[in-house]
Each structure stands twice: as C-alpha cells, then as structure tokens.
C-alpha atoms as a PDB file:
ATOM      1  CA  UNK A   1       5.450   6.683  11.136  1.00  0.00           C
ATOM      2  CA  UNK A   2       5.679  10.130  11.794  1.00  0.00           C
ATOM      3  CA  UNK A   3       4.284  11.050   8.138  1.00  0.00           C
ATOM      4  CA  UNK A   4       0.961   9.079   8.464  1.00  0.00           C
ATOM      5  CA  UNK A   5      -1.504  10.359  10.689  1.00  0.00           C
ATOM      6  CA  UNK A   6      -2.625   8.230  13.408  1.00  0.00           C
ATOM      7  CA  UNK A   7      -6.478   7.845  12.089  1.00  0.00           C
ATOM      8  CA  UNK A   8      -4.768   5.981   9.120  1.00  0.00           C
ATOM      9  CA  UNK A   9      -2.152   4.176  10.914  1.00  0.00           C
ATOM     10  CA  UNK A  10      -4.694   2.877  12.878  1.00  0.00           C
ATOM     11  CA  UNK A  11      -7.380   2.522  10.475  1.00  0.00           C
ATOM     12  CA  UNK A  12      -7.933   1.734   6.767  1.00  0.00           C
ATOM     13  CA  UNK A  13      -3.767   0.955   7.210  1.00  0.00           C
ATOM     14  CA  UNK A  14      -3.595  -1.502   9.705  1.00  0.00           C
ATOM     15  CA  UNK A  15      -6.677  -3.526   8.756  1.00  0.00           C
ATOM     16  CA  UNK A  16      -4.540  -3.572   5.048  1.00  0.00           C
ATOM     17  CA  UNK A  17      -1.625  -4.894   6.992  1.00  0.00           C
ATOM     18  CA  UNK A  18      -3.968  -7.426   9.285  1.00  0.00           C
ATOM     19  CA  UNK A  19      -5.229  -9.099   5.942  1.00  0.00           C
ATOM     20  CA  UNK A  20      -1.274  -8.971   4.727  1.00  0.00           C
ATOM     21  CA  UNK A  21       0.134 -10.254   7.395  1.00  0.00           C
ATOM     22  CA  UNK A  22      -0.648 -13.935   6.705  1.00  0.00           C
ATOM     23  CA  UNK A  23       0.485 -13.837   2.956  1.00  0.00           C
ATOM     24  CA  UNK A  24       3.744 -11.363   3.835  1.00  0.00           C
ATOM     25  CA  UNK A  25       5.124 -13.636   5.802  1.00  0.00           C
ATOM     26  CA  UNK A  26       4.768 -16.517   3.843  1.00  0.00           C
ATOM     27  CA  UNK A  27       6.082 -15.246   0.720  1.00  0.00           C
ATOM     28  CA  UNK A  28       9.713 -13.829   3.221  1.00  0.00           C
ATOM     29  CA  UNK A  29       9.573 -17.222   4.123  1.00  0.00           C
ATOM     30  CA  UNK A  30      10.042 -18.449   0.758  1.00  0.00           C
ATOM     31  CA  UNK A  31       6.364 -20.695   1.375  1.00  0.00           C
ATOM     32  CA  UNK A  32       4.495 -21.821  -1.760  1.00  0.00           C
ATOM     33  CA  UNK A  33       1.170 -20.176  -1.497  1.00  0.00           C
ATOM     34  CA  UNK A  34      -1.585 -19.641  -4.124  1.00  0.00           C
ATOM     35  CA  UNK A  35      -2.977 -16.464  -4.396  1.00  0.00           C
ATOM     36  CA  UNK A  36      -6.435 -15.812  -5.549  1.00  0.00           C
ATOM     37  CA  UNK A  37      -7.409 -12.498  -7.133  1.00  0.00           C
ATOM     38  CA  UNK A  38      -8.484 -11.382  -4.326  1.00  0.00           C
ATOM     39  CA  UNK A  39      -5.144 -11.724  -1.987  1.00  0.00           C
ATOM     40  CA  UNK A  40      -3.143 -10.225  -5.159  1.00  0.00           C
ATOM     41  CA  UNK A  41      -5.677  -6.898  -4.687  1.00  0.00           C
ATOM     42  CA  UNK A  42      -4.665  -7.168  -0.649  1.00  0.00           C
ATOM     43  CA  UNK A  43      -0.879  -7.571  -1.697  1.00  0.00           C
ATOM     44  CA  UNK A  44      -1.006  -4.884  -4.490  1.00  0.00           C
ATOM     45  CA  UNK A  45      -2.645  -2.245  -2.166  1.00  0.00           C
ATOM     46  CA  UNK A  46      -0.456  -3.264   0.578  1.00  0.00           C
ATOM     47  CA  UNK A  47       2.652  -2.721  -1.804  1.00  0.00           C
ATOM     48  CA  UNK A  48       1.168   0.725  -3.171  1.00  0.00           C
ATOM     49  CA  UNK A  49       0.404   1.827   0.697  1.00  0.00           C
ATOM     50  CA  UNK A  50       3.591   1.082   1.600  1.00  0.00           C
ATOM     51  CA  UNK A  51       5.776   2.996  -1.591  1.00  0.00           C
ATOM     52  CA  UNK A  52       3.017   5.827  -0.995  1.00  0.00           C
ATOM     53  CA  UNK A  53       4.410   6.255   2.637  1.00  0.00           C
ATOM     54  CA  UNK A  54       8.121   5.549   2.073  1.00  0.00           C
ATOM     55  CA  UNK A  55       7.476   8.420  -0.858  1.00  0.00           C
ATOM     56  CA  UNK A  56       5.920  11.075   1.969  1.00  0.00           C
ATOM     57  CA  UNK A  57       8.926  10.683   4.303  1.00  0.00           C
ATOM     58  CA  UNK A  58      11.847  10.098   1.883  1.00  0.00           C
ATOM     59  CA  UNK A  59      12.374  13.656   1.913  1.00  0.00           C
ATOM     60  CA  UNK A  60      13.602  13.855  -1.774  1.00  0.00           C
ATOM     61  CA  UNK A  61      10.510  14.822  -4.309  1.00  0.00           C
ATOM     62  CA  UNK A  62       7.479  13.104  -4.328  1.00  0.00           C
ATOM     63  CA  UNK A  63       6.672  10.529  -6.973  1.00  0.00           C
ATOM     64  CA  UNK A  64       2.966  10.103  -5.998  1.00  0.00           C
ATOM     65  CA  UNK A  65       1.361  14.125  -5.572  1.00  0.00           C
ATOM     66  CA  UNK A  66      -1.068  14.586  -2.785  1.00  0.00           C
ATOM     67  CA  UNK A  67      -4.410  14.491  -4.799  1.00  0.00           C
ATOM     68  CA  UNK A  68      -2.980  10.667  -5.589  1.00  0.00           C
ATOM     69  CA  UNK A  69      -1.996   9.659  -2.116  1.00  0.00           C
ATOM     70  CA  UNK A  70      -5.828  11.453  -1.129  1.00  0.00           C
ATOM     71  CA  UNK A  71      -7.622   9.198  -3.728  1.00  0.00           C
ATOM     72  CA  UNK A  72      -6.094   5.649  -2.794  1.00  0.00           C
ATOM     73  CA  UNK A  73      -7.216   6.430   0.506  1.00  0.00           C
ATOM     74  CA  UNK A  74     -10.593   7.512  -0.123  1.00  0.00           C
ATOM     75  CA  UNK A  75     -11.525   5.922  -3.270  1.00  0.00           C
ATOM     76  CA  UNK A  76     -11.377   2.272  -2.932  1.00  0.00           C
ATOM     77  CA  UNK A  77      -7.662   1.624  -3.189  1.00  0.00           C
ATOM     78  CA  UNK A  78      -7.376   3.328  -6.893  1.00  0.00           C
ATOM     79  CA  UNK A  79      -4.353   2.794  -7.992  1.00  0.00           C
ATOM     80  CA  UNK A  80      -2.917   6.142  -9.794  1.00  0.00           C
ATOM     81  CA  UNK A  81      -2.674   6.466 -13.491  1.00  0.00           C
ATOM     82  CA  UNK A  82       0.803   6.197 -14.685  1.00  0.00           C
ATOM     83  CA  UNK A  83       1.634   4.074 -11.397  1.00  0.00           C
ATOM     84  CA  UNK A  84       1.197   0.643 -13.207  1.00  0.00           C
ATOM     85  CA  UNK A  85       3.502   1.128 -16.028  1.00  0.00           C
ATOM     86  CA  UNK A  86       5.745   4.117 -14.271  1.00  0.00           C
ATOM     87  CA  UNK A  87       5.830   7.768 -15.225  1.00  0.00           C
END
C-alpha cells in the first residue's frame, strides 16, 4: 500500500497478518473456532491496523491523528483512547 512504508509492510505488519492469517480465514469461511484471549488481541490489532491504514489513504479526513497511528506502532499495539467506544 502506497501509504505504509515498506519497513512496516514488511515488518511489525506482516508478522500481525502471519499470526491472522489462520483465524481470518476461518472466520470468512464461516468455521467455528474458539478464540482465546490471546487470538482476540491478534484479531483486534489486526482490525485496528487495518482501519488505521484504510484511514491514511482514504483521502477524506483522518479519524485516527498521526501521534495515534505513531503510538500503536511503537507502543505495544495501544489501542487509542476514544477508539473503543468511538469519538
């Protein structure tokens, strides 16, 4: 994606996507599956990484500001305040 740089892309965002991968496709292929806590993190951090990068190259205003997108990459996959219930 032209709005990601390539470090991500092929960093921290594809090793996201690798652990995904399994459960994603499960769940479009309307699988049962049981997801511990930690595959719900995976899934929620893949969702947030993914409306985080739609929101960069939507070309409309931003949602998530800069400082946000910064922190979820850098900080352990923090999800933003205000992102959990909306602004």
């Amino acid at each position: 994606m032209p709005c990601v740089c390539m470090t991500c892309n092929n960093g921290w965002m594809s090793r996201l996507e690798t652990k995904c991968k399994p459960m994603i496709g499960s769940l479009l292929e309307d699988l049962s599956l049981t997801l511990d806590a930690e595959h719900r993190k995976f899934l929620s951090e893949w969702a947030l990484k993914m409306a985080m990068v739609n929101d960069t190259c939507g070309g409309r205003g931003r949602f998530f500001t800069e400082a946000e997108c910064y922190e979820f990459k850098s900080n352990n996959r923090k999800i933003p305040d205000g992102s959990q219930g909306g602004r």
